[in-house]
PDB file of N, CA and C in Angstrom:
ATOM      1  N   UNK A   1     -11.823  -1.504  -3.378  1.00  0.00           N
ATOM      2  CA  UNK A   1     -10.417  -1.275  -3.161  1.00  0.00           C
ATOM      3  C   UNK A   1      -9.843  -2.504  -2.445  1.00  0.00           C
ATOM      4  N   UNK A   2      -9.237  -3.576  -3.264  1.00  0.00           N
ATOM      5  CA  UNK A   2      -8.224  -4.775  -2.195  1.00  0.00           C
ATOM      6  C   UNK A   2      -7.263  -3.982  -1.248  1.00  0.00           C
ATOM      7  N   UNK A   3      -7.822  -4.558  -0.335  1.00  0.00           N
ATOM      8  CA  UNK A   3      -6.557  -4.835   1.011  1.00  0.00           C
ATOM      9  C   UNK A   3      -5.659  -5.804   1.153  1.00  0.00           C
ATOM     10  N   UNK A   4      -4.613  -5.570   1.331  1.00  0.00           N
ATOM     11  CA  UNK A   4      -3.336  -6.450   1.387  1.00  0.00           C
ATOM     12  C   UNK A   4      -2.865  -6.561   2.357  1.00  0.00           C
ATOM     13  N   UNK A   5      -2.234  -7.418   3.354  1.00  0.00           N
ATOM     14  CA  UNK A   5      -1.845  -7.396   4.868  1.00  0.00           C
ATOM     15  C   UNK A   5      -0.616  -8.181   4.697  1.00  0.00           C
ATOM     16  N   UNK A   6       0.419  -7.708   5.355  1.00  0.00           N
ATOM     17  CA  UNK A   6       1.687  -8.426   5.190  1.00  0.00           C
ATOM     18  C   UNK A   6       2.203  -8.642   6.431  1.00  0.00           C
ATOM     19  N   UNK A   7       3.558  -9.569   6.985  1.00  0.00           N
ATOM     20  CA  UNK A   7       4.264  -9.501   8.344  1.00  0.00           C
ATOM     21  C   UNK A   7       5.116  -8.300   8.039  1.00  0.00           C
ATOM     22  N   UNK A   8       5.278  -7.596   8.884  1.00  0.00           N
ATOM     23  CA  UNK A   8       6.704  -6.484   8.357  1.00  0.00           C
ATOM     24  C   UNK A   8       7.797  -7.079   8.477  1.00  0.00           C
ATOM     25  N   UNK A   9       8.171  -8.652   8.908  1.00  0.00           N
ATOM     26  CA  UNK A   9       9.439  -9.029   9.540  1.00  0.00           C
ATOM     27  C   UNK A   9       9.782  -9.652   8.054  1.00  0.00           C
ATOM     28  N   UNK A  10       8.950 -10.385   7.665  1.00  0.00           N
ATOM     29  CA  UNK A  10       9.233 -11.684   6.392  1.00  0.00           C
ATOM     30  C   UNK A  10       8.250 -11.303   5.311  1.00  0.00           C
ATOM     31  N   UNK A  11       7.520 -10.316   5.134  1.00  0.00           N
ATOM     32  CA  UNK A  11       6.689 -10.217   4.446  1.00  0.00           C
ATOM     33  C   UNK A  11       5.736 -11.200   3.872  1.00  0.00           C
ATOM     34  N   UNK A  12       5.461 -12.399   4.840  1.00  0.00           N
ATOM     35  CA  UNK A  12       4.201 -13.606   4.879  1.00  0.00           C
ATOM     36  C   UNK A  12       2.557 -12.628   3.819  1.00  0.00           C
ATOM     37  N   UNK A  13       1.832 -12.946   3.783  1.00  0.00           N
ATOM     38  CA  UNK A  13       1.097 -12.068   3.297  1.00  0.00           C
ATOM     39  C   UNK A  13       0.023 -12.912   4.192  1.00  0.00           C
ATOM     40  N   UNK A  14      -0.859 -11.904   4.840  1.00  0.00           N
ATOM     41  CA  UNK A  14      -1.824 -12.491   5.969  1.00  0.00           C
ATOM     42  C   UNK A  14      -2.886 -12.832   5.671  1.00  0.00           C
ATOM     43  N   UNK A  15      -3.369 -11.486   4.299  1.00  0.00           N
ATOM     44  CA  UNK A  15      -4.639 -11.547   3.700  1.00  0.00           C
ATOM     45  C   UNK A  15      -4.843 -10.236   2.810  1.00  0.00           C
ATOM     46  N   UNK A  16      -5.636 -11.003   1.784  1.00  0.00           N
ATOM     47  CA  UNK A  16      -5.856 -10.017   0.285  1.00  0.00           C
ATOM     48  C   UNK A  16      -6.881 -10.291  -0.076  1.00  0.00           C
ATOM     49  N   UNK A  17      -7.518  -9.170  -0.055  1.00  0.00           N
ATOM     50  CA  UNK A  17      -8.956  -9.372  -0.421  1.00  0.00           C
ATOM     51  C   UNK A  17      -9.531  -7.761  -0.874  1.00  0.00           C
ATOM     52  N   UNK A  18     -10.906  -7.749  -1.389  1.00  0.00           N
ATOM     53  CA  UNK A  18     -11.943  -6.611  -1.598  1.00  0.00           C
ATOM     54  C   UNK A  18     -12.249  -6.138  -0.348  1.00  0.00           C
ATOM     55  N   UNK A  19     -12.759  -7.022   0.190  1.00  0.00           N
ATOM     56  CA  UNK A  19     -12.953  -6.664   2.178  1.00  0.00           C
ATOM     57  C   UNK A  19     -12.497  -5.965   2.778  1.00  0.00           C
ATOM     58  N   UNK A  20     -12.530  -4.609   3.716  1.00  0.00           N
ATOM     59  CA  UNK A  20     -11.828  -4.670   4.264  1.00  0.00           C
ATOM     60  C   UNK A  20     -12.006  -5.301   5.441  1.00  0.00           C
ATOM     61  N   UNK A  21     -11.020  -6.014   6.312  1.00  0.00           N
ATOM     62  CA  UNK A  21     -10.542  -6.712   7.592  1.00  0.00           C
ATOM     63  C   UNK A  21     -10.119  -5.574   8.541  1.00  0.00           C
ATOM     64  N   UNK A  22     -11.100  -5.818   9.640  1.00  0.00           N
ATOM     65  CA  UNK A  22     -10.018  -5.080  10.745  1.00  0.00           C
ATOM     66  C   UNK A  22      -8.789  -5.756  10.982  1.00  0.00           C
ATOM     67  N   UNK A  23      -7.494  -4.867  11.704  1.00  0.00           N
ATOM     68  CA  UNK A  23      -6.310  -5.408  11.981  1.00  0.00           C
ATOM     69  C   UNK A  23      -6.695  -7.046  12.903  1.00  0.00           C
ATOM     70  N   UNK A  24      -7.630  -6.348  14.153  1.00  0.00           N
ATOM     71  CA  UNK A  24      -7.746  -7.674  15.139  1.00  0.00           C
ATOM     72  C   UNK A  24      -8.562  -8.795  14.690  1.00  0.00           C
ATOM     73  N   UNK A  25      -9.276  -8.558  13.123  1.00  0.00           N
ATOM     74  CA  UNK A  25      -9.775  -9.683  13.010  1.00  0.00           C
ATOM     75  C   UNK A  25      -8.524 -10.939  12.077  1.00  0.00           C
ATOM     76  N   UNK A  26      -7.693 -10.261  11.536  1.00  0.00           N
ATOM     77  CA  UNK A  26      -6.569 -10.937  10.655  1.00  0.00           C
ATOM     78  C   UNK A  26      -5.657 -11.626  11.907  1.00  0.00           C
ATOM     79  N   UNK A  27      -5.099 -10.905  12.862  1.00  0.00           N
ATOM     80  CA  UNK A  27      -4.642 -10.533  13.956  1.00  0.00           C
ATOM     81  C   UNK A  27      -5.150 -12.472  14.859  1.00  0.00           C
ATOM     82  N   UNK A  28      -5.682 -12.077  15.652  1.00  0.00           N
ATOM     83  CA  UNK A  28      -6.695 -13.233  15.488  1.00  0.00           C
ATOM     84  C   UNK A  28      -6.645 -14.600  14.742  1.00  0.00           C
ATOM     85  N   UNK A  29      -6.845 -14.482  13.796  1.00  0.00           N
ATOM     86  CA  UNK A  29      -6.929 -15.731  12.544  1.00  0.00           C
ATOM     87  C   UNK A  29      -5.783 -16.521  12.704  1.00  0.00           C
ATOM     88  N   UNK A  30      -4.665 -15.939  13.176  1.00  0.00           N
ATOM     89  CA  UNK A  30      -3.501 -16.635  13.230  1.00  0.00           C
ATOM     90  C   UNK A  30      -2.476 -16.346  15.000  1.00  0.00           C
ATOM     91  N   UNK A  31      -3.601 -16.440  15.566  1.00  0.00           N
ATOM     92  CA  UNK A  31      -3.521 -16.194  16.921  1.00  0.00           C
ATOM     93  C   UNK A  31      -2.304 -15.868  18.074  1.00  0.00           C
ATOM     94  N   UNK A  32      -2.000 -14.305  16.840  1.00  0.00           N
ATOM     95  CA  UNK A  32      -1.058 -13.404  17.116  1.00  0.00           C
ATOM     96  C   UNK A  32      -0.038 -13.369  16.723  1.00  0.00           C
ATOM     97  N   UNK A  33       0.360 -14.662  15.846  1.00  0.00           N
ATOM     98  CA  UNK A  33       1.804 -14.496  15.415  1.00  0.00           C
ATOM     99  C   UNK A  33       1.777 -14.714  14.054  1.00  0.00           C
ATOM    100  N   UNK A  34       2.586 -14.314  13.206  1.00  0.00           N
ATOM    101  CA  UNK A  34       3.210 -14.381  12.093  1.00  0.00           C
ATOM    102  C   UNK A  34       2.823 -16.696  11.802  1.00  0.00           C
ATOM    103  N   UNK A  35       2.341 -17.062  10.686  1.00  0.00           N
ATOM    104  CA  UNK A  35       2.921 -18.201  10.714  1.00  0.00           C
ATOM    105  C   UNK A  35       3.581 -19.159  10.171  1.00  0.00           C
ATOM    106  N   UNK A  36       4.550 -17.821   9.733  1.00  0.00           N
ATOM    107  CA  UNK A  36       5.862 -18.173   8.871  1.00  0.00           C
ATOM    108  C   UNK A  36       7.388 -17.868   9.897  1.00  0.00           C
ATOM    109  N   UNK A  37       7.259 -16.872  10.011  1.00  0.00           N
ATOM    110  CA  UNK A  37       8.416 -16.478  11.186  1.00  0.00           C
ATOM    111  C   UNK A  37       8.001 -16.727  12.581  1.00  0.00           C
ATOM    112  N   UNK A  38       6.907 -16.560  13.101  1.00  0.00           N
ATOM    113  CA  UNK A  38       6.365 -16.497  14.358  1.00  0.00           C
ATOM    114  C   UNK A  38       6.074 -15.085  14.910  1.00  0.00           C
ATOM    115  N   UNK A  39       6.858 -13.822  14.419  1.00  0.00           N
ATOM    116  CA  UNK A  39       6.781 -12.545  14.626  1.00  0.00           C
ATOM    117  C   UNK A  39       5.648 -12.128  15.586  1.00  0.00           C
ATOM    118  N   UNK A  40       5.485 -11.849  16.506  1.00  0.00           N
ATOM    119  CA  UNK A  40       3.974 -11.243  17.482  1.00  0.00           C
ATOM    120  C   UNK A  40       3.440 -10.079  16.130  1.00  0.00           C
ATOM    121  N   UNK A  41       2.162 -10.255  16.321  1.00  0.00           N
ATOM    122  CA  UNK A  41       1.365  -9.390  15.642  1.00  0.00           C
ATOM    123  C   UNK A  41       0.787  -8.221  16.167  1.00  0.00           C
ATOM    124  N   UNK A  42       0.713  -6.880  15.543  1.00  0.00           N
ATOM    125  CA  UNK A  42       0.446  -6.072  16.620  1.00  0.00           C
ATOM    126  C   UNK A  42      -0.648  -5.292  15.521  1.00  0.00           C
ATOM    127  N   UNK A  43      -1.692  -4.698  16.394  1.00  0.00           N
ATOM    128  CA  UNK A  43      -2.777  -3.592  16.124  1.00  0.00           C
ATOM    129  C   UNK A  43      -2.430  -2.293  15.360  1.00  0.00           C
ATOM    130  N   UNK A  44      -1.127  -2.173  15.474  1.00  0.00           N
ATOM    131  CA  UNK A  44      -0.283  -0.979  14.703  1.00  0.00           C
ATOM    132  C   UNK A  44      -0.059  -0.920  14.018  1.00  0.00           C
ATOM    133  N   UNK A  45       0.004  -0.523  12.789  1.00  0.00           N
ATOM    134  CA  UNK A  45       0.360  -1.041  11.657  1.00  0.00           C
ATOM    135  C   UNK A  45       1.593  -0.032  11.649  1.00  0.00           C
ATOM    136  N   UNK A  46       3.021  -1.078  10.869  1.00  0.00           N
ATOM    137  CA  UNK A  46       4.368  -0.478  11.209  1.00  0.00           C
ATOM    138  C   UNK A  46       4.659   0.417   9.416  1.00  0.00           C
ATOM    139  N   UNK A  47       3.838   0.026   8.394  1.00  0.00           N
ATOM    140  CA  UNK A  47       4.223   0.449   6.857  1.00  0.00           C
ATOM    141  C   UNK A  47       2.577   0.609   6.258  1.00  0.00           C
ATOM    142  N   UNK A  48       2.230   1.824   6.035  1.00  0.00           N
ATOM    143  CA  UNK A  48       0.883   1.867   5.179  1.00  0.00           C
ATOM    144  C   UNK A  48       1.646   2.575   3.594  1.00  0.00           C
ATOM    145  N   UNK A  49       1.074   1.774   3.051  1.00  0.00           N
ATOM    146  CA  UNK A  49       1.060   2.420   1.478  1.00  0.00           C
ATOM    147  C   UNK A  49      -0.221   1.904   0.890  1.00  0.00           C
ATOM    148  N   UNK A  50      -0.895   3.003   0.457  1.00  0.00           N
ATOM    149  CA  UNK A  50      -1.835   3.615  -0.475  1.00  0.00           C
ATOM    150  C   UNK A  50      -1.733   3.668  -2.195  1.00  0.00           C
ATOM    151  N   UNK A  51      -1.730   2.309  -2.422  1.00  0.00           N
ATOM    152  CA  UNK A  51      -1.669   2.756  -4.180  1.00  0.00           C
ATOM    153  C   UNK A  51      -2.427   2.657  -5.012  1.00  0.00           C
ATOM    154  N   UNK A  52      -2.963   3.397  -6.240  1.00  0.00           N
ATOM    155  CA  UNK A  52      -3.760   3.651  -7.002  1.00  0.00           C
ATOM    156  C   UNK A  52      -3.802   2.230  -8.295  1.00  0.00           C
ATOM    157  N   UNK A  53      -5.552   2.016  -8.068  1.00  0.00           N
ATOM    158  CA  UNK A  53      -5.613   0.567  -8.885  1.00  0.00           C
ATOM    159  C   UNK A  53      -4.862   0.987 -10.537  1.00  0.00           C
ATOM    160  N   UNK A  54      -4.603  -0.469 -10.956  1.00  0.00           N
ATOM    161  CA  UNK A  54      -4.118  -0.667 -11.867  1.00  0.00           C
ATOM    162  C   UNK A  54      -5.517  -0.867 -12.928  1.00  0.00           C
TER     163      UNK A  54
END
């Protein structure tokens, strides 16, 4: 099942992959902020959607 990770502010895309990633390891990678907008990154996730492969 790909995972998809987006900014909720600008919709940057953080990371897409088969993997799943914990939040704090994506989180992390770009050492807390967005690095397109700058947006703080948070452990919460603010939009989950669940969709069925194509």
């Amino acid at each position: 099942m790909p995972q998809r990770v987006t900014c909720s502010q600008c919709g940057h895309l953080l990371y897409e992959g088969v993997d799943l990633k914990p939040p704090d390891e994506i989180i992390s990678k770009y050492d807390g902020k967005c690095p397109k907008c700058g947006r703080k990154l948070a452990l919460i996730p603010v939009n989950v959607e669940i969709k069925p492969c194509k």
